[in-house]
C-alpha atoms as a PDB file:
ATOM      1  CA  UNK A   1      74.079  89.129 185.126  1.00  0.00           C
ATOM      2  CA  UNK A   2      77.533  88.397 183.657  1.00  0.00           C
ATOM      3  CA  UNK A   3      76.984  84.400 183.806  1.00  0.00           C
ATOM      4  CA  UNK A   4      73.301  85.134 182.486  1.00  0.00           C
ATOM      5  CA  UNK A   5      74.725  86.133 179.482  1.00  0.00           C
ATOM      6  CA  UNK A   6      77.631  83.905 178.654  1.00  0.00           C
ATOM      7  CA  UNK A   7      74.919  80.993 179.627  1.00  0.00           C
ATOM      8  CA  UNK A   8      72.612  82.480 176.643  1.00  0.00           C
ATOM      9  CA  UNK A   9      75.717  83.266 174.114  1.00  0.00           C
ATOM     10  CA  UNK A  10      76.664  79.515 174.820  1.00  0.00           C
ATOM     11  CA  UNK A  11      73.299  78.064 174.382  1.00  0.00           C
ATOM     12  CA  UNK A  12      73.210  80.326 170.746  1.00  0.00           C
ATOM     13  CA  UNK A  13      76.949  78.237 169.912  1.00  0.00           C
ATOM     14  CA  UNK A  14      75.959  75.107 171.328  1.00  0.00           C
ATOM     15  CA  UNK A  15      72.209  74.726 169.849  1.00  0.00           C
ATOM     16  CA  UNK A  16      72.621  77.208 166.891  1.00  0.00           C
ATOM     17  CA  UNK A  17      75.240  76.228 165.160  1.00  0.00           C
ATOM     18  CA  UNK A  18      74.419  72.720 164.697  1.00  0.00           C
ATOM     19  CA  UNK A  19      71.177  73.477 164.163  1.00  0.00           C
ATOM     20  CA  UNK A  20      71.893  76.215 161.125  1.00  0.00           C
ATOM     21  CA  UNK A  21      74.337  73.277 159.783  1.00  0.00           C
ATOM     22  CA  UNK A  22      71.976  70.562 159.607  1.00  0.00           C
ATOM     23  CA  UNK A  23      69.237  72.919 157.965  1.00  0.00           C
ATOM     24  CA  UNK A  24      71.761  74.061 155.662  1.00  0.00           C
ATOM     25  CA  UNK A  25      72.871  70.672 154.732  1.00  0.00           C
ATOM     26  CA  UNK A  26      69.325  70.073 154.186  1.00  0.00           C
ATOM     27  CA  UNK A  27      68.810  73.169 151.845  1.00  0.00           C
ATOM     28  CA  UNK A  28      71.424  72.372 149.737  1.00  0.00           C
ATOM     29  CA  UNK A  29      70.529  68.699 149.389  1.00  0.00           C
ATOM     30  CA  UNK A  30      66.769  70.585 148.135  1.00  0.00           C
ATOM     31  CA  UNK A  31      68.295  73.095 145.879  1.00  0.00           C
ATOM     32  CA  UNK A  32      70.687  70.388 143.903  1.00  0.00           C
ATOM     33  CA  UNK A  33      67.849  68.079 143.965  1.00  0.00           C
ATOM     34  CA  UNK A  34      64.472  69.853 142.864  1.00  0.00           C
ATOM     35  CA  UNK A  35      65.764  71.620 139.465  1.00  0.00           C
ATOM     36  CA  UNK A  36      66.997  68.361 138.258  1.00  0.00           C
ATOM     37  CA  UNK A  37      63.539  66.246 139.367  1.00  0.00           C
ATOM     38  CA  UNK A  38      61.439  69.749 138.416  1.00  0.00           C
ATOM     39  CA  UNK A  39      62.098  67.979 134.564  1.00  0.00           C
ATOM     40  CA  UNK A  40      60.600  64.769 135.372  1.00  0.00           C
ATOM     41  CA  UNK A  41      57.544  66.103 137.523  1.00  0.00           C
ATOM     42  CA  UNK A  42      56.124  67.934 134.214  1.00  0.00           C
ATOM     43  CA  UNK A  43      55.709  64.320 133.154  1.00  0.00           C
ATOM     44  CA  UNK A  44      54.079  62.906 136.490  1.00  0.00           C
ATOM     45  CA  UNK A  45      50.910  61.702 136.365  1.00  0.00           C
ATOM     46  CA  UNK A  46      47.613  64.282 137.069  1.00  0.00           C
ATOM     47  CA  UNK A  47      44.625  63.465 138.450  1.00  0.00           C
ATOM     48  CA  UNK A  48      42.067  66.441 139.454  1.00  0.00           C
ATOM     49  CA  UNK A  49      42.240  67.791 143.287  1.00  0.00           C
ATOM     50  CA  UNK A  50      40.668  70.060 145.868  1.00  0.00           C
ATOM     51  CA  UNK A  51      42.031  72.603 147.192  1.00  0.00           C
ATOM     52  CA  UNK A  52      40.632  72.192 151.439  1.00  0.00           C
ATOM     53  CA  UNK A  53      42.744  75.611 152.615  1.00  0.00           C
ATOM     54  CA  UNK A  54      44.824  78.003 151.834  1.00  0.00           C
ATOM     55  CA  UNK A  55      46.366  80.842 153.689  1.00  0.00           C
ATOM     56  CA  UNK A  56      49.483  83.075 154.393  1.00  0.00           C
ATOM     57  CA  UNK A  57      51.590  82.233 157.988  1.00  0.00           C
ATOM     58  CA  UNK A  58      52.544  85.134 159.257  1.00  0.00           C
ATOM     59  CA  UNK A  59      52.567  89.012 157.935  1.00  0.00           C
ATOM     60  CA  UNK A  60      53.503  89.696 154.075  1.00  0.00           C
ATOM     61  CA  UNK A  61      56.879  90.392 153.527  1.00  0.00           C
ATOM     62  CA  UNK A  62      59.777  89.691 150.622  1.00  0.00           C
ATOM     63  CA  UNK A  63      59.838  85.761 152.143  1.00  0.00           C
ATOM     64  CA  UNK A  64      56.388  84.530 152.599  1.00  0.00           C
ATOM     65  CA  UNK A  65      55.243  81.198 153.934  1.00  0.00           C
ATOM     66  CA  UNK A  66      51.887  79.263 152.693  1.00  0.00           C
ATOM     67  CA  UNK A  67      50.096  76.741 154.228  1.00  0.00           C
ATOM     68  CA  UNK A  68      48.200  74.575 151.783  1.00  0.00           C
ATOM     69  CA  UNK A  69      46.193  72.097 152.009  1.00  0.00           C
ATOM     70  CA  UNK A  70      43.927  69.910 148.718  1.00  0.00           C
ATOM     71  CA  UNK A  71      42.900  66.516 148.504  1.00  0.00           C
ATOM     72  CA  UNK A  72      42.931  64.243 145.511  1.00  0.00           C
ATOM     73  CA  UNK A  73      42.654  60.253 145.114  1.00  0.00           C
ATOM     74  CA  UNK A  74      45.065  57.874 143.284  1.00  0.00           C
ATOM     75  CA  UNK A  75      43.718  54.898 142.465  1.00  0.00           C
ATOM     76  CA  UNK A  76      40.789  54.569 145.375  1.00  0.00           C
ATOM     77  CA  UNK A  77      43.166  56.098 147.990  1.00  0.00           C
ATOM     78  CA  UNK A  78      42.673  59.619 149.029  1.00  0.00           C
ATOM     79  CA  UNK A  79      45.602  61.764 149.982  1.00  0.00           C
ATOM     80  CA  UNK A  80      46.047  64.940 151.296  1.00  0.00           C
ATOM     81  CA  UNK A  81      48.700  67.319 149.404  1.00  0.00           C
ATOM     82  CA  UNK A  82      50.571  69.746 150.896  1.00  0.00           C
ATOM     83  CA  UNK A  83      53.061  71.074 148.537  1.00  0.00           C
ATOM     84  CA  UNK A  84      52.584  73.636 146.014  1.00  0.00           C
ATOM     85  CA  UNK A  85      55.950  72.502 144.211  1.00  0.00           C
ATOM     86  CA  UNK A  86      59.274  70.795 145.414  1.00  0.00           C
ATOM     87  CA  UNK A  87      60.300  73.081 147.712  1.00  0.00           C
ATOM     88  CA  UNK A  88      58.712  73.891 151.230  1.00  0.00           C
ATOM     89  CA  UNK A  89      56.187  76.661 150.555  1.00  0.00           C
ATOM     90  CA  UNK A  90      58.348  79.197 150.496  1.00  0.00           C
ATOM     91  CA  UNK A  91      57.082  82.364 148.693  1.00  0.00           C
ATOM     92  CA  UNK A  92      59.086  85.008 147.269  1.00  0.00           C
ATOM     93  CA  UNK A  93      58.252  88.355 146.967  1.00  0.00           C
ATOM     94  CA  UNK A  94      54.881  89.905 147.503  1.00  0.00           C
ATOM     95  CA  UNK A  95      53.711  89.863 143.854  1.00  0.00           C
ATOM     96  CA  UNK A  96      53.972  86.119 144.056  1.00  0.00           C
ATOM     97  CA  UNK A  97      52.376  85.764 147.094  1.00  0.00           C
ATOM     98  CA  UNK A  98      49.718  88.077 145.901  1.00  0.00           C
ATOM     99  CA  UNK A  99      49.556  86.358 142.397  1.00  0.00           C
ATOM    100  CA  UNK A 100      49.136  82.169 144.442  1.00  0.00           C
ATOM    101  CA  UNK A 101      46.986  83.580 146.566  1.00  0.00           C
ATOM    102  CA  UNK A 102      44.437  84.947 143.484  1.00  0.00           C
ATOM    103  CA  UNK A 103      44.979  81.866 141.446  1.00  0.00           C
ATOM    104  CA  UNK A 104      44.683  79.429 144.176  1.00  0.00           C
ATOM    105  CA  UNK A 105      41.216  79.095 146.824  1.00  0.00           C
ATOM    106  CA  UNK A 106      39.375  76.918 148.981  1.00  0.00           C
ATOM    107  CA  UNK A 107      37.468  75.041 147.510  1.00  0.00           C
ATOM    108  CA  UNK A 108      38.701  75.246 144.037  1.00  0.00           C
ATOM    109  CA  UNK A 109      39.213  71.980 141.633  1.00  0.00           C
ATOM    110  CA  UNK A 110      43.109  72.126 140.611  1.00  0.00           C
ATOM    111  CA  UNK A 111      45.422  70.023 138.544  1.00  0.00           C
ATOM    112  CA  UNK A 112      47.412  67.668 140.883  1.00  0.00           C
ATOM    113  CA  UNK A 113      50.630  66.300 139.830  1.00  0.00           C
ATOM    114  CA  UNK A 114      51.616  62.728 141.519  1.00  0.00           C
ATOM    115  CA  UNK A 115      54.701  61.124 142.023  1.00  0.00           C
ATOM    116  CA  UNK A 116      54.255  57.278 140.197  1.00  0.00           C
ATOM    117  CA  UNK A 117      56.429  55.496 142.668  1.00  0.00           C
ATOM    118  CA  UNK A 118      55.035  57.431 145.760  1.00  0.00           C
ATOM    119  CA  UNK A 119      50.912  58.578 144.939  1.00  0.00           C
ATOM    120  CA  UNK A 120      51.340  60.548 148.688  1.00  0.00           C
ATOM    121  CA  UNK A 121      54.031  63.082 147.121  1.00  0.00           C
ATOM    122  CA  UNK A 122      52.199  65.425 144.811  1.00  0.00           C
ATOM    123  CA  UNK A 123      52.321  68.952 143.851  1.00  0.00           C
ATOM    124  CA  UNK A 124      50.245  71.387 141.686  1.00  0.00           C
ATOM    125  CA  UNK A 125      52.815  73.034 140.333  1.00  0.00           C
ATOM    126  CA  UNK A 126      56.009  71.964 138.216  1.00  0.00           C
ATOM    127  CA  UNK A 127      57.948  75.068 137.659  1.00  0.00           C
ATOM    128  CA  UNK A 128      60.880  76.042 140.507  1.00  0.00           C
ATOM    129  CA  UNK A 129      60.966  79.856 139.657  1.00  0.00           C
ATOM    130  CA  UNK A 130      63.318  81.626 141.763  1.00  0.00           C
ATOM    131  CA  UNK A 131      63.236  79.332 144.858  1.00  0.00           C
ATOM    132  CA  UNK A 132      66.219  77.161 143.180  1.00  0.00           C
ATOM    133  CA  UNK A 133      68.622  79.981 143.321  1.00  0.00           C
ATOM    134  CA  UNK A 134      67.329  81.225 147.074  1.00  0.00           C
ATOM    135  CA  UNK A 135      67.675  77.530 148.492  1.00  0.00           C
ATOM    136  CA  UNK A 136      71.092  77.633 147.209  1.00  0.00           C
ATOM    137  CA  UNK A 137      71.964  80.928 148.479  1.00  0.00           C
ATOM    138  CA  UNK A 138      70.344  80.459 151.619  1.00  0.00           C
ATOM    139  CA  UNK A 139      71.443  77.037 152.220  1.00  0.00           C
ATOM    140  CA  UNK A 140      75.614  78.128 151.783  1.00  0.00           C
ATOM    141  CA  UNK A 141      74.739  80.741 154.802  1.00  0.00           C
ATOM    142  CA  UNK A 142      73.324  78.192 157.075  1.00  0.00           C
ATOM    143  CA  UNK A 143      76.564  76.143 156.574  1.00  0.00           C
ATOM    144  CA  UNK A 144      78.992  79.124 156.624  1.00  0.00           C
ATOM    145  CA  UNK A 145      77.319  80.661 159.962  1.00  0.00           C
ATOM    146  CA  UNK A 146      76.684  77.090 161.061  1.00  0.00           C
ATOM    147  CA  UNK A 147      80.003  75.609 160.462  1.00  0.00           C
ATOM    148  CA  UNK A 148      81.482  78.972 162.397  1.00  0.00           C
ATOM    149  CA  UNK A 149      79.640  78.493 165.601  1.00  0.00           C
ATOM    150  CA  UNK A 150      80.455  74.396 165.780  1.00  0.00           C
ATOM    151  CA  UNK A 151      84.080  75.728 164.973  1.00  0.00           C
ATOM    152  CA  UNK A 152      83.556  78.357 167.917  1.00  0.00           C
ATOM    153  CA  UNK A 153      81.488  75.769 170.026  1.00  0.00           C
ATOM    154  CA  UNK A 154      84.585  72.708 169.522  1.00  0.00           C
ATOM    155  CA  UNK A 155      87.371  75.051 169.221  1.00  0.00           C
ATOM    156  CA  UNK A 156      86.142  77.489 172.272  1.00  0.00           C
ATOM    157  CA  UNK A 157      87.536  80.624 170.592  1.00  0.00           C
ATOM    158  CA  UNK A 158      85.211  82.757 172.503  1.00  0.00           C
ATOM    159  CA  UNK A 159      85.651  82.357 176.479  1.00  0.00           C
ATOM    160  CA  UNK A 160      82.554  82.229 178.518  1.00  0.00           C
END
């Protein structure tokens, strides 16, 4: 039972902590990057859009993820969108949740905003609101837990 357990608490070091970096790194990369391209998106390029689905993974809580899915056609191609705005669809709070889920249905004609150099990256909505600050937050804990359990995992400061 003993080995059992120090097999699990390595695999949580050896997988986790590497893991939680690289997502981290990634989250951080998002939250400097989307505020400063939110600017430019407001002056992307619309074309009209429909929406195919959209629906709530998982159970409501403070952190809510969306999956969405519209279609809309740039110059004779059609894509399929996936994005409400930069970030992944991340929702915050249950108000927010409840408010995208009331504005936004299948079926419904929307506004979609497309990149100009890349037609396939589009998004219906420009503003960030409070995922910019989260991503950042969220992003220095994946580093600081990650970089702890590759420092645990290279170091071996807990025996096994």
């Amino acid at each position: 039972m003993e080995n059992i357990f120090a097999i699990c608490l390595g695999s949580i070091f050896y997988l986790g902590g590497p893991l939680l970096l690289v997502m981290g790194i990634y989250y951080l990369y998002l939250a400097i990057r989307n505020p400063k391209m939110a600017a430019a998106t407001k002056n992307w390029p619309t074309c009209e859009g429909k929406i195919a689905d959209i629906r709530l993974i998982g159970r409501k809580s403070w952190m809510n993820n969306i999956e969405l899915r519209y279609h809309y056609t740039v110059n004779g191609v059609e894509y399929t969108g996936k994005n409400l705005n930069l970030f992944p669809n991340t929702i915050l709070g249950k108000d927010r949740l409840d408010e995208i889920l009331e504005q936004y249905h299948a079926g419904q004609y929307v506004t979609v905003y497309t990149n100009p150099d890349k037609p396939k990256e589009a998004i219906l909505e420009t503003d960030l609101g409070d995922q910019s600050r989260f991503f950042l937050i969220w992003s220095i804990v994946n580093i600081v837990v990650g970089l702890f359990l590759v420092a645990v995992m290279v170091f071996g400061i807990v025996e096994g």
